[in-house]
N, C-alpha and C. Protein backbone atom coordinates (compact mmCIF):
# COMPACT_ATOMS: atom_id res chain seq x y z
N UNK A 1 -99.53 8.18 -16.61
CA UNK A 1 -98.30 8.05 -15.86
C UNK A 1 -97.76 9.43 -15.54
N UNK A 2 -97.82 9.53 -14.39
CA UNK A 2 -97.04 11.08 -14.20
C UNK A 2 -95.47 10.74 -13.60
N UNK A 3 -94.85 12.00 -13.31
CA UNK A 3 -93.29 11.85 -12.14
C UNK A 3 -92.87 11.06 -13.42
N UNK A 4 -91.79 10.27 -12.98
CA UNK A 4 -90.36 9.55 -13.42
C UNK A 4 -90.94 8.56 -14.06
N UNK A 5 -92.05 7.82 -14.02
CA UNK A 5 -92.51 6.81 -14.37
C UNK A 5 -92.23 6.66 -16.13
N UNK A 6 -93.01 7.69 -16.88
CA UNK A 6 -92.57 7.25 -18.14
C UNK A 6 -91.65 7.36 -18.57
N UNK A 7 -90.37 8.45 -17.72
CA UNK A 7 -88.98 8.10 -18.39
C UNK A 7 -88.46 6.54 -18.45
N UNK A 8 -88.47 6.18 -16.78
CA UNK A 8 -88.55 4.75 -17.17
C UNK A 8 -88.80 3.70 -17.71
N UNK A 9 -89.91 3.85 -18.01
CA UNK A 9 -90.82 3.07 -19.17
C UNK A 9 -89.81 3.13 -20.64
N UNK A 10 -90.01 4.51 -20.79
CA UNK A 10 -89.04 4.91 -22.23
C UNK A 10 -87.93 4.11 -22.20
N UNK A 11 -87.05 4.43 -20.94
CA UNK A 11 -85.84 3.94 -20.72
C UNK A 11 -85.48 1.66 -21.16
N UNK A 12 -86.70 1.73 -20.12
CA UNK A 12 -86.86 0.52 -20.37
C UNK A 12 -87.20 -0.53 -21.20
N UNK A 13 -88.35 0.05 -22.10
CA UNK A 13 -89.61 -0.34 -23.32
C UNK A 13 -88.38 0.08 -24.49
N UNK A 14 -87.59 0.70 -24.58
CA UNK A 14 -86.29 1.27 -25.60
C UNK A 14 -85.26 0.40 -25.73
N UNK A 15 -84.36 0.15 -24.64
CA UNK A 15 -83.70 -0.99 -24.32
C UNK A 15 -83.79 -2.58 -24.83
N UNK A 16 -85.03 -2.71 -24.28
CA UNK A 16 -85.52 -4.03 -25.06
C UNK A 16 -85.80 -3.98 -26.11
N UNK A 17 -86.39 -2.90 -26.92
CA UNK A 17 -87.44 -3.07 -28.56
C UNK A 17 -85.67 -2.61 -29.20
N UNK A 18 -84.78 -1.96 -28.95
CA UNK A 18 -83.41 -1.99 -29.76
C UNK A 18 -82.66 -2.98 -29.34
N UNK A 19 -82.62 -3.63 -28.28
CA UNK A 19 -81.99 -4.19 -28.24
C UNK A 19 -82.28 -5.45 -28.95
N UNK A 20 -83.53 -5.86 -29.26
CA UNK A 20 -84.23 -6.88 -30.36
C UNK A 20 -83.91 -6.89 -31.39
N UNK A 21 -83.79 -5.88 -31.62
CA UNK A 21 -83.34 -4.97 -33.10
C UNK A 21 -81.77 -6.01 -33.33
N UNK A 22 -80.78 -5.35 -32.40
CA UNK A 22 -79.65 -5.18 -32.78
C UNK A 22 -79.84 -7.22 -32.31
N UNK A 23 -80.08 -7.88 -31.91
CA UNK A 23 -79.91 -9.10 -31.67
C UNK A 23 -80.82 -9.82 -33.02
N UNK A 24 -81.83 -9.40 -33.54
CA UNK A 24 -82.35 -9.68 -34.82
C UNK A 24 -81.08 -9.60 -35.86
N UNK A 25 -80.53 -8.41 -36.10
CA UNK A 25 -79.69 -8.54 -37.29
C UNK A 25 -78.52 -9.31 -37.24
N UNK A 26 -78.33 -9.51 -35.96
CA UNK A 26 -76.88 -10.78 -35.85
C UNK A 26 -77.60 -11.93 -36.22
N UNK A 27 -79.05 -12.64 -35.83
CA UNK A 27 -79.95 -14.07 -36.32
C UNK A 27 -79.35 -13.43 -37.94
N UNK A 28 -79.76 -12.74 -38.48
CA UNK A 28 -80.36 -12.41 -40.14
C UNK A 28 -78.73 -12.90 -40.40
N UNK A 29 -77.53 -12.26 -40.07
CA UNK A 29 -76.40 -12.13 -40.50
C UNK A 29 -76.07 -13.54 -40.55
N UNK A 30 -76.50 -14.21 -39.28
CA UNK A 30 -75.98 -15.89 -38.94
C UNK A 30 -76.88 -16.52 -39.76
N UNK A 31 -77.68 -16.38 -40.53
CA UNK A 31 -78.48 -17.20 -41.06
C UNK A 31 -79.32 -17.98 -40.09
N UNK A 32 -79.72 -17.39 -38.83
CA UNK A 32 -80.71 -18.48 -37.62
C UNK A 32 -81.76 -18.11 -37.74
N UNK A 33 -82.66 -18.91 -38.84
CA UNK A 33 -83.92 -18.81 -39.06
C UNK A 33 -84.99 -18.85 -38.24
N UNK A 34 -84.87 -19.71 -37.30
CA UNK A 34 -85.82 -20.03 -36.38
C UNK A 34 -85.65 -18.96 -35.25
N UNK A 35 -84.61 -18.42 -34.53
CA UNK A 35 -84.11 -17.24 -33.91
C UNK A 35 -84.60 -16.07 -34.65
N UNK A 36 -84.69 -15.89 -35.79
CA UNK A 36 -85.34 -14.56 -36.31
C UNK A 36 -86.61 -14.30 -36.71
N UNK A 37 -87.27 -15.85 -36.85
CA UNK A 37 -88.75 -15.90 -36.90
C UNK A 37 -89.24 -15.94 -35.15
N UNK A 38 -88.95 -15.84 -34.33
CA UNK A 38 -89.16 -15.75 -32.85
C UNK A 38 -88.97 -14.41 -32.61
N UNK A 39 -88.00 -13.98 -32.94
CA UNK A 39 -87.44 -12.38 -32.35
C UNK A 39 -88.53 -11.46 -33.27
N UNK A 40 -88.67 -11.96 -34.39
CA UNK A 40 -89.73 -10.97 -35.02
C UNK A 40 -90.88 -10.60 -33.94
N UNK A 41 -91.54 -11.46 -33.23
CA UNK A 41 -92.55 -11.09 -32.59
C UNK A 41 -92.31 -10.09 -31.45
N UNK A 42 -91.31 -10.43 -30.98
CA UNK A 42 -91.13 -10.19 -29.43
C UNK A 42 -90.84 -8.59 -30.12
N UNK A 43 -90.18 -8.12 -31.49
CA UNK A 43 -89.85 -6.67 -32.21
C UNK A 43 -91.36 -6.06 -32.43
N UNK A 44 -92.16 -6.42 -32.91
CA UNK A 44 -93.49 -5.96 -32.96
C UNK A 44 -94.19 -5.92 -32.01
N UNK A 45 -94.42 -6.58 -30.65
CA UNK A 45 -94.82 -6.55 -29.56
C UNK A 45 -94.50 -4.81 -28.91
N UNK A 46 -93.31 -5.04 -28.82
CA UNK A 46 -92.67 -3.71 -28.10
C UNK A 46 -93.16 -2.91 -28.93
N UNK A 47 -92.73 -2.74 -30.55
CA UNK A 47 -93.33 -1.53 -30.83
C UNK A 47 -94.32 -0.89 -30.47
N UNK A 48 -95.50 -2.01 -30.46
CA UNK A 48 -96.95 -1.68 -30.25
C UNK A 48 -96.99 -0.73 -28.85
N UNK A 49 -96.05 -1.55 -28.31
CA UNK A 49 -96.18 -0.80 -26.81
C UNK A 49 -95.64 0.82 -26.64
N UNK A 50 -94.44 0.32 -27.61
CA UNK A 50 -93.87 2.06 -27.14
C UNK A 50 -94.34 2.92 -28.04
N UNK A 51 -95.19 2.61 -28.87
CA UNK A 51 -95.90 3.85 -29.80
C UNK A 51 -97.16 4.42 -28.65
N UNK A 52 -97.79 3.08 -28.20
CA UNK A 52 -98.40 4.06 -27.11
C UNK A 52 -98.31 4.72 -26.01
N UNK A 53 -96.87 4.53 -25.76
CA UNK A 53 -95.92 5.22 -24.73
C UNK A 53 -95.89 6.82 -24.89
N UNK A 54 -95.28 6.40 -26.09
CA UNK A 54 -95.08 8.32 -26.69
C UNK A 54 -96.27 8.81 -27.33
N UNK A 55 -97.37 8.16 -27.63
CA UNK A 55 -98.72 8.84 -27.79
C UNK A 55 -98.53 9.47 -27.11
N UNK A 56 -98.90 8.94 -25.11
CA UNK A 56 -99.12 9.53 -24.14
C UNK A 56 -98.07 10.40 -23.50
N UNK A 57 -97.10 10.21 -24.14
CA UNK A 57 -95.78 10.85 -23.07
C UNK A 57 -95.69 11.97 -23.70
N UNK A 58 -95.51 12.10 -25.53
CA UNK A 58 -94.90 12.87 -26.18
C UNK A 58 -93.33 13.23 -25.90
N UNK A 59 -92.79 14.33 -26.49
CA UNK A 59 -91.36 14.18 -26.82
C UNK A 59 -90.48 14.59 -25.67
N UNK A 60 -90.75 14.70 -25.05
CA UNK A 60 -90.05 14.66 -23.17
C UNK A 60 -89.41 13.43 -23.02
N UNK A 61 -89.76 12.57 -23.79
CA UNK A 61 -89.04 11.08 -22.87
C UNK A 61 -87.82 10.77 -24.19
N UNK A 62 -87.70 11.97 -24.85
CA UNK A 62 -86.85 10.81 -26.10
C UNK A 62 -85.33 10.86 -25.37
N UNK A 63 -84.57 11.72 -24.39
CA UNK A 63 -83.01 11.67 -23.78
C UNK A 63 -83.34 9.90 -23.40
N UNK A 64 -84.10 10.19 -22.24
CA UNK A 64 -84.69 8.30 -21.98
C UNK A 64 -84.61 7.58 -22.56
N UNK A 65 -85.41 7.55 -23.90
CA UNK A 65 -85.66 6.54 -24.98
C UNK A 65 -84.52 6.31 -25.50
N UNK A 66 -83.45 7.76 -25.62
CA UNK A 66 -82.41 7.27 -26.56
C UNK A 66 -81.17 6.35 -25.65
N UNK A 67 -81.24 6.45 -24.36
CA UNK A 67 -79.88 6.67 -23.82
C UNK A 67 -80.29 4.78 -23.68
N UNK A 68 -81.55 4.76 -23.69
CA UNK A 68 -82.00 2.64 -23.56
C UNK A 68 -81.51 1.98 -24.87
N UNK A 69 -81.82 2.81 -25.90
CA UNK A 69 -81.63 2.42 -27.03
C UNK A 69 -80.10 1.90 -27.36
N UNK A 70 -79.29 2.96 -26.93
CA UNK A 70 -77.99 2.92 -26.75
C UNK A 70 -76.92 1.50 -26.18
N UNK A 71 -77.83 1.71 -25.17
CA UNK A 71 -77.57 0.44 -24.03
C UNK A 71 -78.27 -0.70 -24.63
N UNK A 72 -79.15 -0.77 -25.02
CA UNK A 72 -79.87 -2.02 -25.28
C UNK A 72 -79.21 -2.31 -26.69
N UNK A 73 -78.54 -1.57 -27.58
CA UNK A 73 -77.86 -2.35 -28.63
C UNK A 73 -76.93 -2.88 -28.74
N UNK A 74 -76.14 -2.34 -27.84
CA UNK A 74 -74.50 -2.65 -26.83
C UNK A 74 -74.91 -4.35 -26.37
N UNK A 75 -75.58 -3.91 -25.61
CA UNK A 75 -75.94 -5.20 -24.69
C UNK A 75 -76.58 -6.48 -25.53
N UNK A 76 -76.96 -6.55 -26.41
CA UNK A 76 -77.67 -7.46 -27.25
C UNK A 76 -76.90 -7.68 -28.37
N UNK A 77 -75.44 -7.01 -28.44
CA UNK A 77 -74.26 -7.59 -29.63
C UNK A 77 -73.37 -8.39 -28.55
N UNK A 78 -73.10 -7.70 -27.30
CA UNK A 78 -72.75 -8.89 -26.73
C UNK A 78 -73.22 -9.94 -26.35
N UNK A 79 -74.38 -9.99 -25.68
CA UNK A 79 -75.37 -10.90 -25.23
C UNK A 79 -75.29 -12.53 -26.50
N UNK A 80 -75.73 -11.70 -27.61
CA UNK A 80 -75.36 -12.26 -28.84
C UNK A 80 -74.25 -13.28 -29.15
N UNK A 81 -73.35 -12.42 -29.09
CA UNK A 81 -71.68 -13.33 -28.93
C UNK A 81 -71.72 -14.29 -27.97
N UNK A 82 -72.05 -13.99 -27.05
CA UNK A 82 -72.03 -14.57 -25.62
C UNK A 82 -73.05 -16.11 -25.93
N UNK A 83 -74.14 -15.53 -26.34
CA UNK A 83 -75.04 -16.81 -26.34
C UNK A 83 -74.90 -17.81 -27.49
N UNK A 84 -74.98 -17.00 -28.80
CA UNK A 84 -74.55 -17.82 -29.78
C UNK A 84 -72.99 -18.02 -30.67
N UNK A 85 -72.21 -17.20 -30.13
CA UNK A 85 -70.57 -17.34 -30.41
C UNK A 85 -70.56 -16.23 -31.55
N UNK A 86 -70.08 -15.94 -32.04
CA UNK A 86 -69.45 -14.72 -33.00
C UNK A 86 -67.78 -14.05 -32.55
N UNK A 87 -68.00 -12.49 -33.09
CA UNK A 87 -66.77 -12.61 -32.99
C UNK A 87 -65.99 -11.86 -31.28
């Protein structure tokens, strides 16, 4: 991947694998078993992916990676509330 492409990727592949994250520990907190045995996968999936992201990218893409990360944990505590009620 050359140009802008793997920031995006970072940007994007970041977003989702934290934002899993941060929507996993609201299942764990709610006790939604079946919601956290599902989300487990979809958390290991991404990893797989973005480890070989930054194999290939190396440490150029982490502003990217972080600024998804950011956003994608934001977005997945509300998302969260939103879908399954909290506070």
């Amino acid at each position: 991947m050359t140009g802008w492409v793997p920031y995006a990727a970072a940007f994007a592949g970041t977003f989702v694998s934290v934002g899993l994250k941060g929507f996993q520990h609201k299942n764990v907190i709610a006790n939604l078993y079946l919601h956290t045995f599902l989300t487990s996968y979809g958390m290991a999936f991404m990893d797989v992916l973005l480890i070989g992201l930054i194999a290939k990218s190396g440490w150029s893409i982490a502003f990217a990676s972080g600024t998804g990360a950011a956003l994608g944990m934001v977005v997945a505590m509300w998302l969260h509330n939103k879908m399954l009620g909290g506070k």
